[in-house]
Protein backbone atom coordinates (compact mmCIF):
# COMPACT_ATOMS: atom_id res chain seq x y z
CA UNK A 1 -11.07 8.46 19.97
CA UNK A 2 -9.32 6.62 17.39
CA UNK A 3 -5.58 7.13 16.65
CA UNK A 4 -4.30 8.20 13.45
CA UNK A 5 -0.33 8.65 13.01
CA UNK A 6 0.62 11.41 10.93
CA UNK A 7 3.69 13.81 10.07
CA UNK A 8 4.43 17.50 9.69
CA UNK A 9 6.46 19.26 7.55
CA UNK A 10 7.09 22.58 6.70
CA UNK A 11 5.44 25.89 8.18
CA UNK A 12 2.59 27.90 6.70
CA UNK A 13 -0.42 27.23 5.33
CA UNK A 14 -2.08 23.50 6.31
CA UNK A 15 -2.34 21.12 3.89
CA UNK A 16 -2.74 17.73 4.46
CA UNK A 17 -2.03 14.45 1.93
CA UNK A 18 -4.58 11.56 2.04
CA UNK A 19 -3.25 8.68 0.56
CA UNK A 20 -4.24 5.82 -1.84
CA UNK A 21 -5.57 2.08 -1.41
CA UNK A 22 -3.56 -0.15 0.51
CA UNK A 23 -0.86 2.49 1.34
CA UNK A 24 0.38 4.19 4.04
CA UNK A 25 1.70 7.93 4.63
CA UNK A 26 5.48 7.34 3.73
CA UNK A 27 4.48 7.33 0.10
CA UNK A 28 4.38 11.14 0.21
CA UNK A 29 7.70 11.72 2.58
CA UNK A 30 9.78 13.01 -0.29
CA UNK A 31 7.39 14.70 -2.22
CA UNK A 32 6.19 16.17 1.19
CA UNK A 33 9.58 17.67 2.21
CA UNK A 34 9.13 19.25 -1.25
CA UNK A 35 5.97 21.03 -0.96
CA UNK A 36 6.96 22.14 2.77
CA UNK A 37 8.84 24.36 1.43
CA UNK A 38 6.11 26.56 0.40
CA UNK A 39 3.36 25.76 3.38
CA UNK A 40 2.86 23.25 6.51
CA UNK A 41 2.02 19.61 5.21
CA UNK A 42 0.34 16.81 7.25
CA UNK A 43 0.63 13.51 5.85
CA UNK A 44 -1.66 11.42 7.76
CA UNK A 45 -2.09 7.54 7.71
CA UNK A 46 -5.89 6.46 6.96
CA UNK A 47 -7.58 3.89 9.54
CA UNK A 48 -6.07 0.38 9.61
CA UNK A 49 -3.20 1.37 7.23
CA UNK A 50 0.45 1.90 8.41
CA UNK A 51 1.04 2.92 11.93
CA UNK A 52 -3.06 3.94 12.37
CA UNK A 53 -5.73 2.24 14.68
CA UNK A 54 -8.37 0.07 12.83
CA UNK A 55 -11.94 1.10 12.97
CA UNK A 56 -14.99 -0.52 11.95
CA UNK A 57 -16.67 -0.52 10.03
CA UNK A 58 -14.08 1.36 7.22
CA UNK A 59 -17.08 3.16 6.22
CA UNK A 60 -16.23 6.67 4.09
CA UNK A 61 -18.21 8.51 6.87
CA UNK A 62 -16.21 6.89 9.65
CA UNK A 63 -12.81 7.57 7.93
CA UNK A 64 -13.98 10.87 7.18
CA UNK A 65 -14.89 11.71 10.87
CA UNK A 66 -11.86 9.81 12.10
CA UNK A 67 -9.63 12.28 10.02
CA UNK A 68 -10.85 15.20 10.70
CA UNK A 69 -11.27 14.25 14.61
CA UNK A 70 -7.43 13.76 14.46
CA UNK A 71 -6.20 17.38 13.20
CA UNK A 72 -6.58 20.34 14.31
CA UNK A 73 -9.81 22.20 14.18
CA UNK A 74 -8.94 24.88 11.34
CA UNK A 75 -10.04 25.12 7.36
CA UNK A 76 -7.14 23.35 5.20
CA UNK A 77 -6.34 22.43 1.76
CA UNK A 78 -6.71 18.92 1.34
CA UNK A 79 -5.07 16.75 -1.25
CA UNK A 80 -6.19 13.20 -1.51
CA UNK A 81 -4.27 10.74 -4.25
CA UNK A 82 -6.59 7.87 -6.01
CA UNK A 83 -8.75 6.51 -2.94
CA UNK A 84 -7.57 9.64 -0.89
CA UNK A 85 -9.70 11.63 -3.73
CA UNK A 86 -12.50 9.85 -3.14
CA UNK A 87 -11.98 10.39 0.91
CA UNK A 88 -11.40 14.39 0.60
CA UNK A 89 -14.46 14.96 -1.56
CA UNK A 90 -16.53 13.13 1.25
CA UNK A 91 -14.87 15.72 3.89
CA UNK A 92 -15.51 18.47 1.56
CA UNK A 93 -19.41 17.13 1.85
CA UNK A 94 -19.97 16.50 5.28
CA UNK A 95 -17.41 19.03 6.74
CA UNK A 96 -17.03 21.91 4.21
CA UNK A 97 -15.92 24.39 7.49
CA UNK A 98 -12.68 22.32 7.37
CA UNK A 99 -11.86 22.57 3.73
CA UNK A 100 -10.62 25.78 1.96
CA UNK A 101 -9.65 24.17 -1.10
CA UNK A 102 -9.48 20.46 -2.68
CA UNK A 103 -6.24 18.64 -5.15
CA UNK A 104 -7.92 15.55 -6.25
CA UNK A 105 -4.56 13.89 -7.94
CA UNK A 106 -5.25 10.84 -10.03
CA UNK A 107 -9.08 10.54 -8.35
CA UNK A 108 -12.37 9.83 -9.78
CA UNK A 109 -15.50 10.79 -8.44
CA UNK A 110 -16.90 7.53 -9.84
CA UNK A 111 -14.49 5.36 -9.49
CA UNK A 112 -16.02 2.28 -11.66
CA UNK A 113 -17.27 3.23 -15.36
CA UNK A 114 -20.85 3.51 -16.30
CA UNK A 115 -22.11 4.27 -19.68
CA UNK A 116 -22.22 7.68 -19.90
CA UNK A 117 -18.76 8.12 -17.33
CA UNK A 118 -15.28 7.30 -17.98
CA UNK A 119 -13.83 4.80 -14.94
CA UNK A 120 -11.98 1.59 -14.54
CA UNK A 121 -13.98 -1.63 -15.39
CA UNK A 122 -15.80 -2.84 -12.38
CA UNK A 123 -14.48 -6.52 -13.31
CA UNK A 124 -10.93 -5.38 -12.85
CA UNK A 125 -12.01 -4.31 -9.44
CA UNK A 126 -13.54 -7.68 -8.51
CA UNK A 127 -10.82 -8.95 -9.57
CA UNK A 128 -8.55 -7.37 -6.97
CA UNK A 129 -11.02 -8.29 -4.39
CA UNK A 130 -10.70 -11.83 -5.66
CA UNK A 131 -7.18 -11.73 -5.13
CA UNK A 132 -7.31 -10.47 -1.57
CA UNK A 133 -8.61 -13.69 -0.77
CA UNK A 134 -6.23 -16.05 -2.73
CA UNK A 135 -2.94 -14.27 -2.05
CA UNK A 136 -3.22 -10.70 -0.68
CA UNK A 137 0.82 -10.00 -1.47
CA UNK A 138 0.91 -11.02 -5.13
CA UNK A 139 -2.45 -8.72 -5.45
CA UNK A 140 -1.21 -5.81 -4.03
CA UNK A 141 2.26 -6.53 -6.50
CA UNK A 142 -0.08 -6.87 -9.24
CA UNK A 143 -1.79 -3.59 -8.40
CA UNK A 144 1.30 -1.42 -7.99
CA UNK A 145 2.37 -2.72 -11.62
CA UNK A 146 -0.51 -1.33 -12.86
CA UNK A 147 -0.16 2.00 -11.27
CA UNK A 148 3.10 2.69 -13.40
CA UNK A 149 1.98 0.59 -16.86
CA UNK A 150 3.02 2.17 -19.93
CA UNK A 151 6.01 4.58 -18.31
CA UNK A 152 9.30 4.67 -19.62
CA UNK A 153 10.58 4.85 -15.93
CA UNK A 154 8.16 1.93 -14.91
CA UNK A 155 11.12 -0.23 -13.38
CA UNK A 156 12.44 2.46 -10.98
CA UNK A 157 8.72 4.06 -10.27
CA UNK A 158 8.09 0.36 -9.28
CA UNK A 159 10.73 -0.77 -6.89
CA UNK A 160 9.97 2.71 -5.03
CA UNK A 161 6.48 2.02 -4.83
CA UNK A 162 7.21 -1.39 -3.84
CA UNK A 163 9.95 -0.15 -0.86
CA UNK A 164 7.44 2.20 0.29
CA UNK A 165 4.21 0.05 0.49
CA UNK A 166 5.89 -2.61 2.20
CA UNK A 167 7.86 -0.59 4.86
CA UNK A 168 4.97 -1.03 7.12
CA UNK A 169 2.74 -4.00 7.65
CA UNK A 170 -0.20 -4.32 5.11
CA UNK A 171 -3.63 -3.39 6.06
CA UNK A 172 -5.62 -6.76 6.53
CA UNK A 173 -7.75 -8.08 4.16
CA UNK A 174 -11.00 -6.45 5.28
CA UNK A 175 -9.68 -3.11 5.68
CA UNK A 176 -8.14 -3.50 1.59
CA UNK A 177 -12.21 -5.20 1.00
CA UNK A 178 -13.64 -2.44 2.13
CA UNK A 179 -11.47 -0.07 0.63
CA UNK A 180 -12.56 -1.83 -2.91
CA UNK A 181 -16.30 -1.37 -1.79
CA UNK A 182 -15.74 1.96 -1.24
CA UNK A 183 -14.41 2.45 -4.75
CA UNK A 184 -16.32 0.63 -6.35
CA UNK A 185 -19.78 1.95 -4.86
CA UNK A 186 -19.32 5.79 -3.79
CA UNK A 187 -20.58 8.41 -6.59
CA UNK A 188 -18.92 11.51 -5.11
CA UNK A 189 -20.19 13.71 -8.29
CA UNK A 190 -23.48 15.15 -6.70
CA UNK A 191 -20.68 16.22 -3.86
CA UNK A 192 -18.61 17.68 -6.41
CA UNK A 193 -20.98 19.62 -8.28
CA UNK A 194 -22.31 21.26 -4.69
CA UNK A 195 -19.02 22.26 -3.86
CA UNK A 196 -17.85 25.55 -3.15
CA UNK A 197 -14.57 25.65 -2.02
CA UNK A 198 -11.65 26.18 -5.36
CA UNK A 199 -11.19 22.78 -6.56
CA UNK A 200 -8.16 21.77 -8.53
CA UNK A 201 -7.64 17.83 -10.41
CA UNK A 202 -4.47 16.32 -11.54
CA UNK A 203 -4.61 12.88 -14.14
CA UNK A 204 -1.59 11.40 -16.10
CA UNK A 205 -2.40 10.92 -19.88
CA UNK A 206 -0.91 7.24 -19.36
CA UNK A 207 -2.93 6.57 -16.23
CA UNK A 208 -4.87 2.70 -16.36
CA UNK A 209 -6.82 3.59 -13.36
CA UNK A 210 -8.39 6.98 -13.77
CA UNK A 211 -9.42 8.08 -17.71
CA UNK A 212 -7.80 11.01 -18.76
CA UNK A 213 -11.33 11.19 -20.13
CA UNK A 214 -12.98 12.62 -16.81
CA UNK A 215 -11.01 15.59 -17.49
CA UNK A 216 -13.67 17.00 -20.37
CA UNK A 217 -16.73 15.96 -17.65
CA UNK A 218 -15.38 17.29 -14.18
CA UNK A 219 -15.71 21.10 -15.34
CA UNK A 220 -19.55 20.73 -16.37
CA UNK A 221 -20.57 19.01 -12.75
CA UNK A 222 -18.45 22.34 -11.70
CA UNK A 223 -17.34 25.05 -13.63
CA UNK A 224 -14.70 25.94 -10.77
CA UNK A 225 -12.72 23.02 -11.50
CA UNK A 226 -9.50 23.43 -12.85
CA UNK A 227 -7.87 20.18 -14.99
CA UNK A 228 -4.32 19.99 -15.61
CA UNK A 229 -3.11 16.62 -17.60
CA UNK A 230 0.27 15.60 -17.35
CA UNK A 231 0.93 13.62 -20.71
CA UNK A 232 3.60 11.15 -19.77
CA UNK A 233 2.14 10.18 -15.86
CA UNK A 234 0.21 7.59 -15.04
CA UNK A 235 -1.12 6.75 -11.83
CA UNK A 236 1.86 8.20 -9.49
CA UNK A 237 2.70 11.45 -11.00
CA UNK A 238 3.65 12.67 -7.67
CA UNK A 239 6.64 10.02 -7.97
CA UNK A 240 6.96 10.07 -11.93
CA UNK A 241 6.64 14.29 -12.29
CA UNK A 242 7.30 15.45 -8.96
CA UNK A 243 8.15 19.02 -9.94
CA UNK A 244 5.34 18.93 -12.31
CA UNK A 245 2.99 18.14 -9.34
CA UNK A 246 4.77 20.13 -7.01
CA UNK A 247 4.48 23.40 -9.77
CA UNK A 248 0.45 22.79 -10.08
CA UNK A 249 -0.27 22.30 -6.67
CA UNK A 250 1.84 25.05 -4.71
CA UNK A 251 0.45 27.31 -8.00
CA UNK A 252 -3.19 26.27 -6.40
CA UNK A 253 -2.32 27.05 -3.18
CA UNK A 254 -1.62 30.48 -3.61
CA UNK A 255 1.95 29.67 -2.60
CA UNK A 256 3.65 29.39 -6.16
């Protein structure tokens, strides 16, 4: 079985933090300590990306099985950030026994925009995927600048995303393609509307990835669906508006 590295914090309930393309688990490790305060939080590396195995090929159905394979066997509360939302939506589909509840924080169901649904522009995406090939460093720069466009803050979000992508190794560039494919080709809203579990989605008003604008469709594909918008975030809020973050999610939790 493949190995996944995580961390624990904290005692109580399980959650566990799925993180975003191209990162790695330490993103979360202060707002982690945080939210360990009110239950038991696993932040788990996703295949290929910091300290985890590889596997092939980085399908959503293998990562899904991979990360559930690697915890233990109990119901949880899942919170998955950008790709991570895309990632727990799939678990929520193919293993709803292992999901109590879901925090999908600065995710889209459809990633890429369509006519009749808010998303980012599929060109930008190709883009990025161009850019893998050319120079995969300056990419990934280019992408974390766009995560904290428009904040006031941008300059210090920045250099701590930048400190905490690049404190491990970066995924190779078929692991960060395939990550793009994923995005730009998974409609997770037919999972959505089926789901049962409580369901609970955090955007930033400033966001350039995710339209604020999902936030008026998510609660017709299902009416449990809670939206909270925090105005001055963009694509980080968990860095930006910590407390914010930490005061909606340990509110969903039940722990608040």
């Amino acid at each position: 079985m493949i190995k996944l590295h995580s961390e624990t914090f904290g005692q109580g309930a399980p959650v566990v933090l799925v993180h975003g393309w191209a990162m790695h688990s330490g993103i979360w490790r202060d707002f982690a300590k945080a939210l360990a305060r009110h239950c038991r939080v696993t932040c788990i590396d996703l295949p290929g990306h910091g300290r985890s195995e590889k596997i092939s090929p980085f399908t959503l159905e293998q990562i899904s099985l991979a990360l559930v394979n690697s915890l233990p066997e109990q119901p949880c509360g899942w919170l998955g950030w950008s790709l991570g939302a895309t990632i727990v939506l799939d678990i929520a589909e193919r293993f709803p026994e292992r999901v109590n509840s879901l925090v999908l924080l600065a995710g889209n169901p459809l990633f890429v925009q369509t006519e009749t649904w808010p998303g980012m522009e599929a060109h930008l995406l190709d883009a990025f995927a161009d850019g893998l090939n050319d120079n995969c460093q300056a990419t990934l720069l280019r992408f974390l600048a766009l995560q904290v466009k428009g904040l006031t803050d941008y300059k210090v979000i920045l250099k701590e995303l930048r400190e905490s992508v690049f404190g491990c190794d970066m995924p190779d560039s078929q692991v960060l393609q395939s990550g793009l494919d994923i995005l730009k080709h998974s409609d997770l809203r037919p999972a959505l509307a089926k789901l049962k579990c409580p369901v609970s989605v955090i955007l930033g008003g400033k966001d350039a990835l995710i339209p604020v604008a999902i936030g008026r469709q998510l609660p017709l594909l299902n009416a449990g669906c809670e939206v909270n918008i925090i105005d001055k975030a963009g694509h980080v809020p968990f860095l930006s508006h910590q407390q914010e973050v930490l005061a909606i999610v340990s509110r969903f939790l039940g722990q608040g």
